[in-house]
N, C-alpha and C. Protein backbone atom coordinates (compact mmCIF):
# COMPACT_ATOMS: atom_id res chain seq x y z
N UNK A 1 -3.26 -12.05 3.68
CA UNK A 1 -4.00 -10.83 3.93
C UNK A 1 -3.26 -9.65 3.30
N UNK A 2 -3.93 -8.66 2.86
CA UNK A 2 -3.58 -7.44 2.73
C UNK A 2 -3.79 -6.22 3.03
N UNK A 3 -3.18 -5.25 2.75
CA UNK A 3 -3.29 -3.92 4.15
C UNK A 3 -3.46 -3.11 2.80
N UNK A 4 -4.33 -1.65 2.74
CA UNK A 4 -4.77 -0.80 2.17
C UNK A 4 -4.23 0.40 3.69
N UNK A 5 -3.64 1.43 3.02
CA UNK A 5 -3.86 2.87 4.21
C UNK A 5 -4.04 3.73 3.11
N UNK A 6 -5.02 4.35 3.80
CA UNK A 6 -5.56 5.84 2.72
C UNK A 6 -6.87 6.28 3.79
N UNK A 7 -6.74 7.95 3.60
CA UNK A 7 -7.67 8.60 4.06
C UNK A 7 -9.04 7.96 3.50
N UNK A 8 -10.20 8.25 4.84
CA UNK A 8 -11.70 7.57 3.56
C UNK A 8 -12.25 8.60 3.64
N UNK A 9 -11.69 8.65 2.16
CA UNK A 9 -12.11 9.92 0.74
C UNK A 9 -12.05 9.56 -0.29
N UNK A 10 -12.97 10.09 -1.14
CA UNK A 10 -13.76 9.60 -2.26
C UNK A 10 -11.66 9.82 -3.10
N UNK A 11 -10.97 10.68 -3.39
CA UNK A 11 -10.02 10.95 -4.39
C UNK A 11 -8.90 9.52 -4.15
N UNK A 12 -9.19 9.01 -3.08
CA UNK A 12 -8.12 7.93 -2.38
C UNK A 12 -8.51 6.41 -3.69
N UNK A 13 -9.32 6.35 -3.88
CA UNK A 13 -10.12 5.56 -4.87
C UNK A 13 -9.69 4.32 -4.09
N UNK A 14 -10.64 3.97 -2.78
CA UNK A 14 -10.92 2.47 -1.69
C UNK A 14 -11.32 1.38 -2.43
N UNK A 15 -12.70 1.96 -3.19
CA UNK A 15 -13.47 0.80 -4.09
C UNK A 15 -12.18 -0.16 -4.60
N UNK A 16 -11.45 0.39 -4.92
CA UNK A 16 -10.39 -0.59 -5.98
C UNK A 16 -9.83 -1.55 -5.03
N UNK A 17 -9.58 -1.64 -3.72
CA UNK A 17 -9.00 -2.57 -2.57
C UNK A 17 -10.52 -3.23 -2.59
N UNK A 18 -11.38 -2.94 -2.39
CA UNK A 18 -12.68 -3.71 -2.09
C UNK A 18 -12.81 -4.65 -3.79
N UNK A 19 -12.89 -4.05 -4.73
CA UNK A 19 -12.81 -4.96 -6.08
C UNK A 19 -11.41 -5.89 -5.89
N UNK A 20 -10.76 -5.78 -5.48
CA UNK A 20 -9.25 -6.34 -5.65
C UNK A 20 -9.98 -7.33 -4.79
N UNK A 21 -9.88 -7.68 -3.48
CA UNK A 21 -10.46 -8.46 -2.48
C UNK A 21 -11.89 -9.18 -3.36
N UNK A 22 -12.44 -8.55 -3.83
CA UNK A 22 -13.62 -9.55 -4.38
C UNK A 22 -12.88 -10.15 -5.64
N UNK A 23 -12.52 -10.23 -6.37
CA UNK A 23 -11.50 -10.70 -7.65
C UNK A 23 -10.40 -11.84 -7.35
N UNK A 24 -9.52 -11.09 -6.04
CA UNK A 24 -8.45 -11.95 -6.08
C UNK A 24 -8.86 -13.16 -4.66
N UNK A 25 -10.18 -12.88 -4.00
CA UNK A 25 -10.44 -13.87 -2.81
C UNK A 25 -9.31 -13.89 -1.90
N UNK A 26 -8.63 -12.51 -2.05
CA UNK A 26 -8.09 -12.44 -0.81
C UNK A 26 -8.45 -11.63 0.23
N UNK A 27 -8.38 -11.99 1.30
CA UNK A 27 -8.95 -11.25 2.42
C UNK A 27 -8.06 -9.71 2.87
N UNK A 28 -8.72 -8.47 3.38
CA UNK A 28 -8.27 -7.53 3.30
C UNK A 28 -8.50 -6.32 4.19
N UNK A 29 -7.72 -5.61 4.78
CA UNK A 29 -8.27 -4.80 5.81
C UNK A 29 -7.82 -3.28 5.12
N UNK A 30 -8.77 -2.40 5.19
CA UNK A 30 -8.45 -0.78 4.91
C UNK A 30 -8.47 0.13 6.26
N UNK A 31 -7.25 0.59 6.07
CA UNK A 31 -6.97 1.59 7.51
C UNK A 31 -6.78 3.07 7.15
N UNK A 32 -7.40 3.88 7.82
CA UNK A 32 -7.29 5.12 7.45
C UNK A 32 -7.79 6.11 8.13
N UNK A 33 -7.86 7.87 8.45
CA UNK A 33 -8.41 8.77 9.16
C UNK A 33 -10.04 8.37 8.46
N UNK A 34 -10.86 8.70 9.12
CA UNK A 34 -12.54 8.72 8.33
C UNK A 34 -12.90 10.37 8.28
N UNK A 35 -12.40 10.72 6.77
CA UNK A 35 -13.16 11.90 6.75
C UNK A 35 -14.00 12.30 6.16
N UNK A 36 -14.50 11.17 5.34
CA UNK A 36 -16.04 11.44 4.32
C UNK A 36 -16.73 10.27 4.72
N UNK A 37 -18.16 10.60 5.72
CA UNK A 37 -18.44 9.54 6.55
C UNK A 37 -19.53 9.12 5.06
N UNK A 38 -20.02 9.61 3.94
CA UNK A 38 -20.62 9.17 2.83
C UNK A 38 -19.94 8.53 2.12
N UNK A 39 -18.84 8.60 2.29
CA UNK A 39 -18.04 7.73 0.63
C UNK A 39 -18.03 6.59 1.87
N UNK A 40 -17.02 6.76 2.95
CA UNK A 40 -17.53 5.25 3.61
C UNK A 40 -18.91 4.58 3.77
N UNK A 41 -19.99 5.26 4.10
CA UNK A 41 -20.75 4.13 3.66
C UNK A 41 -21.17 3.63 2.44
N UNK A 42 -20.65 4.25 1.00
CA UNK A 42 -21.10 3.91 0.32
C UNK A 42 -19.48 2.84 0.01
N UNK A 43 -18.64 2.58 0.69
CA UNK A 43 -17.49 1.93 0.38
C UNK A 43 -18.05 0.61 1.32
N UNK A 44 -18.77 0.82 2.25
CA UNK A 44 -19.60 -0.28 3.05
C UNK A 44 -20.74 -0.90 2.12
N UNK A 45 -21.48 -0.42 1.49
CA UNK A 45 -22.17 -0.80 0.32
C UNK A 45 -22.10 -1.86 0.00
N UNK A 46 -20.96 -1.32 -1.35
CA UNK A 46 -19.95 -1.96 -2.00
C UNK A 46 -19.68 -3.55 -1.49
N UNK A 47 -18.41 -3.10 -0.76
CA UNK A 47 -18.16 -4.35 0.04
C UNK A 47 -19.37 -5.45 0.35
N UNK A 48 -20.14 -5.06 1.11
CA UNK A 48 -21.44 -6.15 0.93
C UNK A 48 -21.97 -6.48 -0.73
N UNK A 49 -22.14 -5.60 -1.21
CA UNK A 49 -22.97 -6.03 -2.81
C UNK A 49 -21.79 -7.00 -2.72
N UNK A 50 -20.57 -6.78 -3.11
CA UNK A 50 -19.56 -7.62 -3.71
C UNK A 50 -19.28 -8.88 -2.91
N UNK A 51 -19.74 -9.16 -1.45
CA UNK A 51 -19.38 -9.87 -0.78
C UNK A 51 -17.49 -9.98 -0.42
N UNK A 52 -17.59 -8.61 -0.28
CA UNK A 52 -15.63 -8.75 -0.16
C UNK A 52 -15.12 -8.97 1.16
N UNK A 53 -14.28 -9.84 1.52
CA UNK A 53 -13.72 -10.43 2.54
C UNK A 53 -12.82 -8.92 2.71
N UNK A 54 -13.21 -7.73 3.44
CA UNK A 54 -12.75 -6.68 3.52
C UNK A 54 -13.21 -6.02 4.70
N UNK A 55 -12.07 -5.29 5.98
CA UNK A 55 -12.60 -4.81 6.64
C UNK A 55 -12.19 -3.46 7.13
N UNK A 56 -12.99 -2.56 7.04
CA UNK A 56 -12.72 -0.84 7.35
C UNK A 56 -12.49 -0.43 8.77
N UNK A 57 -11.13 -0.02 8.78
CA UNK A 57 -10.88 0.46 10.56
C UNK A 57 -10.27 1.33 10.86
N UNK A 58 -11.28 2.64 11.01
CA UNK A 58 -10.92 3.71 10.75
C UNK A 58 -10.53 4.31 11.97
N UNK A 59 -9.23 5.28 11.54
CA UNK A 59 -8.86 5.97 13.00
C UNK A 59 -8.15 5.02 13.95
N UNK A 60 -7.39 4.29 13.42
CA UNK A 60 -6.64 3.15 14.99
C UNK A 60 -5.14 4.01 15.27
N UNK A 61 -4.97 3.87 16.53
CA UNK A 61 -3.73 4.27 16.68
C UNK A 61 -2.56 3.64 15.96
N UNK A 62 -1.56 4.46 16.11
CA UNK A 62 -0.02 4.13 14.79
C UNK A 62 0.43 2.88 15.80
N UNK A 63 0.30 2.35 16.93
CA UNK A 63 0.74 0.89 17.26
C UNK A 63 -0.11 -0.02 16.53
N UNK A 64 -1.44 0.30 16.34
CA UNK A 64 -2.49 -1.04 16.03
C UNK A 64 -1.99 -1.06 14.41
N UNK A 65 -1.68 -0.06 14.04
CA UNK A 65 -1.10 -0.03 12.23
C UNK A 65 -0.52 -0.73 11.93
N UNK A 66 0.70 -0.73 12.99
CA UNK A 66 2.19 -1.12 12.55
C UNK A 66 1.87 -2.76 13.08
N UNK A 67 1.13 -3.15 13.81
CA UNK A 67 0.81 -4.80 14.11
C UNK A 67 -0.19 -5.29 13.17
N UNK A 68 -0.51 -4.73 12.90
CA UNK A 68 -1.78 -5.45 12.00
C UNK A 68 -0.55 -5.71 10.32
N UNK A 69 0.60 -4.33 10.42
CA UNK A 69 1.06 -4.51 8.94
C UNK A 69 1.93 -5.71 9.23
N UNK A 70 2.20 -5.99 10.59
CA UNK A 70 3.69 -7.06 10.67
C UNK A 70 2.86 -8.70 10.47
N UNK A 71 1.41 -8.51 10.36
CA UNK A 71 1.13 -9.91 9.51
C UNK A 71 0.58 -9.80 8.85
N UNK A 72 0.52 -8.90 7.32
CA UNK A 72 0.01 -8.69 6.60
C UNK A 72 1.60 -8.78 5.56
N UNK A 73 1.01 -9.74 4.13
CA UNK A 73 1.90 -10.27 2.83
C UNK A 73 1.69 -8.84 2.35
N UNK A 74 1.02 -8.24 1.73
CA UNK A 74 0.61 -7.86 0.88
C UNK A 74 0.23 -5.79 0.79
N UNK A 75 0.52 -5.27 0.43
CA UNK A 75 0.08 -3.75 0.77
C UNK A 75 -0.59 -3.64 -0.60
N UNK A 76 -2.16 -3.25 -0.70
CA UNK A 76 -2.74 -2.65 -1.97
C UNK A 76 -2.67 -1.25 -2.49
N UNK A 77 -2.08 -0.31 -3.04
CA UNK A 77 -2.20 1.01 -3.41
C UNK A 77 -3.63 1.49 -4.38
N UNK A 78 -4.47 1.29 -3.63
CA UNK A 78 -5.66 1.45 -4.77
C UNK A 78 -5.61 2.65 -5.33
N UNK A 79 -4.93 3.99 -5.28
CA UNK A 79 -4.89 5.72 -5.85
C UNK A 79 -4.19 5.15 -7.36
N UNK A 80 -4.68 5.28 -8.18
CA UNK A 80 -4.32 5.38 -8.98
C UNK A 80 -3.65 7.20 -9.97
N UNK A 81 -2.75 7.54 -10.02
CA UNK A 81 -2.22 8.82 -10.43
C UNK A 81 -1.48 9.31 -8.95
N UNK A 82 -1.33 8.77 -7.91
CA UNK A 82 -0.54 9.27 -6.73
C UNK A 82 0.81 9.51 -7.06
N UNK A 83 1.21 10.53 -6.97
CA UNK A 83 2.63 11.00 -6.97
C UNK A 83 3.71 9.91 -6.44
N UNK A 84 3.31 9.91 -5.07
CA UNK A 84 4.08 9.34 -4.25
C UNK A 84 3.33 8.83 -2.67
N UNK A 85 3.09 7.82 -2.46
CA UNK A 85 2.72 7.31 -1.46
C UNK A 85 3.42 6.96 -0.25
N UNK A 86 3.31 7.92 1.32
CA UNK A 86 4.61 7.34 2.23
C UNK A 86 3.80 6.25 2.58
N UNK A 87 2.55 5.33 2.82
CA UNK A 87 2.06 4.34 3.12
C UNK A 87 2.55 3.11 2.19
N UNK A 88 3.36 3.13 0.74
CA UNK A 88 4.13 2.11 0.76
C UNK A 88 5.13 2.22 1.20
N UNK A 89 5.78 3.13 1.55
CA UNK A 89 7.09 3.17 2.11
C UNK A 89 6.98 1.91 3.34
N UNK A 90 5.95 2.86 4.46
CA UNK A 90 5.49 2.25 5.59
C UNK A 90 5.66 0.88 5.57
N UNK A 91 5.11 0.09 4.71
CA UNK A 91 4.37 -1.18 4.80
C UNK A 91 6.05 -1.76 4.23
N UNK A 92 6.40 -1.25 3.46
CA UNK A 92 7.45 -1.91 2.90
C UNK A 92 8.63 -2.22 4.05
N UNK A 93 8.43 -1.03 4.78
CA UNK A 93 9.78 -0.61 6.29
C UNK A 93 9.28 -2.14 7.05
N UNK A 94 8.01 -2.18 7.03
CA UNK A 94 7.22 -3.47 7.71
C UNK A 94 7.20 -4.82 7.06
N UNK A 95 8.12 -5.09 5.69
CA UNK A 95 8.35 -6.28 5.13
C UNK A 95 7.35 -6.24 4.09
N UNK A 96 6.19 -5.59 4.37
CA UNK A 96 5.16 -6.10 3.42
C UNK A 96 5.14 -5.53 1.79
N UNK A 97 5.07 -6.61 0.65
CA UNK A 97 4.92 -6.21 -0.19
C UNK A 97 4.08 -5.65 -1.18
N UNK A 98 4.61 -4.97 -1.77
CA UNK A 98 3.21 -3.42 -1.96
C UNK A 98 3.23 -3.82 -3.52
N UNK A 99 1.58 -3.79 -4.10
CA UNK A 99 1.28 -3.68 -5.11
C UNK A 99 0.82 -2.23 -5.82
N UNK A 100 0.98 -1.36 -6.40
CA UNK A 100 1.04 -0.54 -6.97
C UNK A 100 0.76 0.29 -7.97
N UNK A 101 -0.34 1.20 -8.78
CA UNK A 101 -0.49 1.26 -9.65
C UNK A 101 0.55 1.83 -10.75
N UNK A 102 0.78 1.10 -12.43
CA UNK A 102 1.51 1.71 -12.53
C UNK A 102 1.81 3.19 -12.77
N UNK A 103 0.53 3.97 -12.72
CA UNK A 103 0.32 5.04 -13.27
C UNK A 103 0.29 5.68 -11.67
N UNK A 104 1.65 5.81 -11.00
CA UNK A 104 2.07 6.62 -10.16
C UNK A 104 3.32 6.50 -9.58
N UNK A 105 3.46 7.16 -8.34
CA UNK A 105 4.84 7.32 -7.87
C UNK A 105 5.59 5.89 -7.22
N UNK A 106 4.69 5.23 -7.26
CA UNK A 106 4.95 3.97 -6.81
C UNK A 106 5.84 2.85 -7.56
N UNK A 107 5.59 3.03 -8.74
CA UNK A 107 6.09 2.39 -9.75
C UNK A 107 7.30 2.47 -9.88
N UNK A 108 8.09 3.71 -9.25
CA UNK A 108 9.44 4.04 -9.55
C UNK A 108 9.79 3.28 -8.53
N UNK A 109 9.57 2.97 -7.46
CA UNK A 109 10.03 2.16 -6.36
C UNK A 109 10.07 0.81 -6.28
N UNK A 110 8.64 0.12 -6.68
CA UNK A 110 8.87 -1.19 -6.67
C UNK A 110 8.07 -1.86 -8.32
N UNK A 111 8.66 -1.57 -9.38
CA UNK A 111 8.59 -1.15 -10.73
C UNK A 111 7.69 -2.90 -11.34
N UNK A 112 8.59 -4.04 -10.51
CA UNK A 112 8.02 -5.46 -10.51
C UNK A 112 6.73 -5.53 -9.97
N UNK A 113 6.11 -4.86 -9.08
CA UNK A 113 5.00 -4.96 -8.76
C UNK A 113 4.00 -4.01 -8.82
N UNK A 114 4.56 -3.63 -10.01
CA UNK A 114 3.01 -2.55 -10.32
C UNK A 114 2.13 -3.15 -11.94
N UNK A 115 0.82 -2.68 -11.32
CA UNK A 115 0.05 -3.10 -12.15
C UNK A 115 -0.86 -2.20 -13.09
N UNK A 116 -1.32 -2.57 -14.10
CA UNK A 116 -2.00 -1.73 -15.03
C UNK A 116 -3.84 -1.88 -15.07
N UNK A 117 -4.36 -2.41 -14.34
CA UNK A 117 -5.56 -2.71 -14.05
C UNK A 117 -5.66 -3.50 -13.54
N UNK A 118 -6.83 -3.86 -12.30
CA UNK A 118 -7.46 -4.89 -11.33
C UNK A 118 -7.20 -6.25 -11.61
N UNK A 119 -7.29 -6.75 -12.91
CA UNK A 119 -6.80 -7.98 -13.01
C UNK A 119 -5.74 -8.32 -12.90
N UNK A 120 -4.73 -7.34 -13.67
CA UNK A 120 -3.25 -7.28 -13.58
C UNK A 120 -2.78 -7.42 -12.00
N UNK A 121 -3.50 -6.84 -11.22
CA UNK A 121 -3.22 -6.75 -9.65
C UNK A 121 -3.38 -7.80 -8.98
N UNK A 122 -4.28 -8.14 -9.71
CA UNK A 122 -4.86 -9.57 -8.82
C UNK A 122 -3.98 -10.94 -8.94
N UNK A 123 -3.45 -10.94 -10.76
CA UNK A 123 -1.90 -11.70 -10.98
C UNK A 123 -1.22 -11.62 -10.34
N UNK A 124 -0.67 -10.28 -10.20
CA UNK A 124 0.49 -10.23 -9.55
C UNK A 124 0.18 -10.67 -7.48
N UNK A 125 -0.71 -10.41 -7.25
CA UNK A 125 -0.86 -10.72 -5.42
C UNK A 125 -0.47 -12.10 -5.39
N UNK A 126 -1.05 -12.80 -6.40
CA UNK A 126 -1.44 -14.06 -6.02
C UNK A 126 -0.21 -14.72 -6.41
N UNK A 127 0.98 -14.28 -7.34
CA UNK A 127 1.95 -14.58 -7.91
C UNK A 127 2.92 -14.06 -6.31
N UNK A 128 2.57 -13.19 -6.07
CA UNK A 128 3.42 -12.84 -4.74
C UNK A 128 3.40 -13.82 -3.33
N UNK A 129 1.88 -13.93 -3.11
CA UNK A 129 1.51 -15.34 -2.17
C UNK A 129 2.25 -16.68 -2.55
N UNK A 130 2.18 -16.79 -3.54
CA UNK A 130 2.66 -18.09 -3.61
C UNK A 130 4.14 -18.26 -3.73
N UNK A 131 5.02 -17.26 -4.01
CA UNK A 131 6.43 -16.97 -4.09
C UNK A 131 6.94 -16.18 -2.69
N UNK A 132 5.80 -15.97 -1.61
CA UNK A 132 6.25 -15.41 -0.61
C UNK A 132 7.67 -15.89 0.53
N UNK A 133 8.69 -15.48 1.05
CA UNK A 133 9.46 -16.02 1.89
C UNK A 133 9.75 -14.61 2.55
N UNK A 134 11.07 -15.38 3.55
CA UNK A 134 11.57 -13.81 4.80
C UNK A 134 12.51 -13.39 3.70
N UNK A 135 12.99 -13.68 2.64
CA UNK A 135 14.06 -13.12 2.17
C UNK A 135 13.11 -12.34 1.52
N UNK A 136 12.14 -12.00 0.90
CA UNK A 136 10.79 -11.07 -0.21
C UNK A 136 11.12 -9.63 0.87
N UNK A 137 10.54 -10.41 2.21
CA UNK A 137 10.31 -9.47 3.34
C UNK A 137 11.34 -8.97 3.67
N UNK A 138 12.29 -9.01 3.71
CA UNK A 138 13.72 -8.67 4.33
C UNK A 138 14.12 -7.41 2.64
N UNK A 139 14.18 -8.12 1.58
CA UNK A 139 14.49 -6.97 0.56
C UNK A 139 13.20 -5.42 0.60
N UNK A 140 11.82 -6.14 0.84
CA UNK A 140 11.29 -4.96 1.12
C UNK A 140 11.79 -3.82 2.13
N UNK A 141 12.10 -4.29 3.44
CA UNK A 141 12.50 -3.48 4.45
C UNK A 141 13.59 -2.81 4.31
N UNK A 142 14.51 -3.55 3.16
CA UNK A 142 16.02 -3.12 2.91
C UNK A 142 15.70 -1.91 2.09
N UNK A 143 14.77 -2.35 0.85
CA UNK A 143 14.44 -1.25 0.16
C UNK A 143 14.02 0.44 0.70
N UNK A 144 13.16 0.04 1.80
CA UNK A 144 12.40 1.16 2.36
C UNK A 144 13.28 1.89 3.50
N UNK A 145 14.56 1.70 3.70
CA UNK A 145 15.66 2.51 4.38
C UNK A 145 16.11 3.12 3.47
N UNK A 146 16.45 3.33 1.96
CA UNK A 146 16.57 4.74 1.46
C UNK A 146 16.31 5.81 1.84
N UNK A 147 14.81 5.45 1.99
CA UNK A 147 13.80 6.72 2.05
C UNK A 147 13.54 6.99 3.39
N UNK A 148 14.78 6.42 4.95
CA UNK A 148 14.63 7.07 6.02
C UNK A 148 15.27 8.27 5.83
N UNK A 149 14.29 9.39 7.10
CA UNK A 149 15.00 10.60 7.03
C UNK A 149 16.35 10.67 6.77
N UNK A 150 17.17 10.16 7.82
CA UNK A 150 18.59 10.13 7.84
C UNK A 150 19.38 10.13 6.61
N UNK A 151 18.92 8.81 6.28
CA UNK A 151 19.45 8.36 4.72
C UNK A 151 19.71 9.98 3.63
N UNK A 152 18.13 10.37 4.04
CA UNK A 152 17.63 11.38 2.52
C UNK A 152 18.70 12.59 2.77
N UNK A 153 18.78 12.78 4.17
CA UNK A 153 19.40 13.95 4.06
C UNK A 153 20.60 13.98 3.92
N UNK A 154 21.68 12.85 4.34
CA UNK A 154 22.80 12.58 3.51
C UNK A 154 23.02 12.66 2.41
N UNK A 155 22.16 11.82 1.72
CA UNK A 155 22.41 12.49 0.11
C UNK A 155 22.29 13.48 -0.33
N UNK A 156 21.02 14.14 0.31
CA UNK A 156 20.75 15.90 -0.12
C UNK A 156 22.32 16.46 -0.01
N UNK A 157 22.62 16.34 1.68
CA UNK A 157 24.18 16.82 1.69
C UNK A 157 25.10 16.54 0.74
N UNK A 158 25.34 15.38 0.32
CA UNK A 158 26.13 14.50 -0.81
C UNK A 158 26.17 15.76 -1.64
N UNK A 159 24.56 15.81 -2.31
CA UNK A 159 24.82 16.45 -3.78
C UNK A 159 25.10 18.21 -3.39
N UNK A 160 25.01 18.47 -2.78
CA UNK A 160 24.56 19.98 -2.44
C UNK A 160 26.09 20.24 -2.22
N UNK A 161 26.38 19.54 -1.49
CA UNK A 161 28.03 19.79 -0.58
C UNK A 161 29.08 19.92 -2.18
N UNK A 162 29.02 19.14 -3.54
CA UNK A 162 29.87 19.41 -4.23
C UNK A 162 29.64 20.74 -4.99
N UNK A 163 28.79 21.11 -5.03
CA UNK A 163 28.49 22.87 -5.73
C UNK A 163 28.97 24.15 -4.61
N UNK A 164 29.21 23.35 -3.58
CA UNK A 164 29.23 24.56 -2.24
C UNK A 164 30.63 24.97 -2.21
N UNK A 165 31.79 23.70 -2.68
CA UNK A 165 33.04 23.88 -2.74
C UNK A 165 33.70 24.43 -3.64
């Protein structure tokens, strides 16, 4: 399974988790605030035309997030041009490994798993499923403690502290 988080809004670009799920026949859940109740239904549409093993659940509390991500392989970044996404961070803190477009902030983080179009994505998931273990999951989580607060602001201190002296 795989986990999608993004607001449902048309700029979040969902369709691409719903094409990914119809392409790669993997099954898939999108979580997110619902604030364009039109692009969701037309992201409900979709999903039916395509027959995508995909399901929209909007608005769950941050416990139902964080359980649904602790059995979920897979995190989809469907935004393509996103700066920086803290929802891979998230998923990553949660073991799960995040696919990525490469044409964003994502790419700098987990650089092996970003992709250059839907097919490319769909290689790489399925290349991830089948190479999956706790050690995949364990380097994700390792990875995604950089980017705890704590961590960041040490280094901020780090660099800041040698110009101060």
């Amino acid at each position: 399974m795989f986990v999608t988080i993004a607001r449902f809004e048309r700029g979040k670009m969902i369709e691409n988790a719903i094409k990914f799920s119809h392409l790669s026949g993997i099954k898939g859940i999108v979580i997110g605030s619902l604030n364009d109740k039109r692009y969701y239904k037309e992201l409900m549409r979709l999903r039916d035309r395509l027959n995508a093993d995909i399901k929209f659940l909007p608005n769950l509390p941050r416990e139902e997030v964080l359980k649904i991500l602790s059995k979920a392989k897979l995190y989809f970044h469907p935004t393509i041009g996103e700066h920086f996404g803290i929802p891979i961070i998230e998923a990553m803190a949660s073991g799960v490994v995040p696919i990525v477009p490469k044409e964003s902030g994502g790419s700098e983080i987990v650089p092996q798993f970003s992709y250059d179009n839907l097919e490319d994505a769909v290689r790489i998931g399925k290349e991830i499923i089948e190479k999956y273990s706790n050690n995949l999951r364990k380097e994700m989580h390792e990875k995604a403690i950089m980017f705890d607060k704590n961590n960041f602001k040490e280094k901020i201190y780090d660099v800041i502290s040698k110009y101060l002296m």
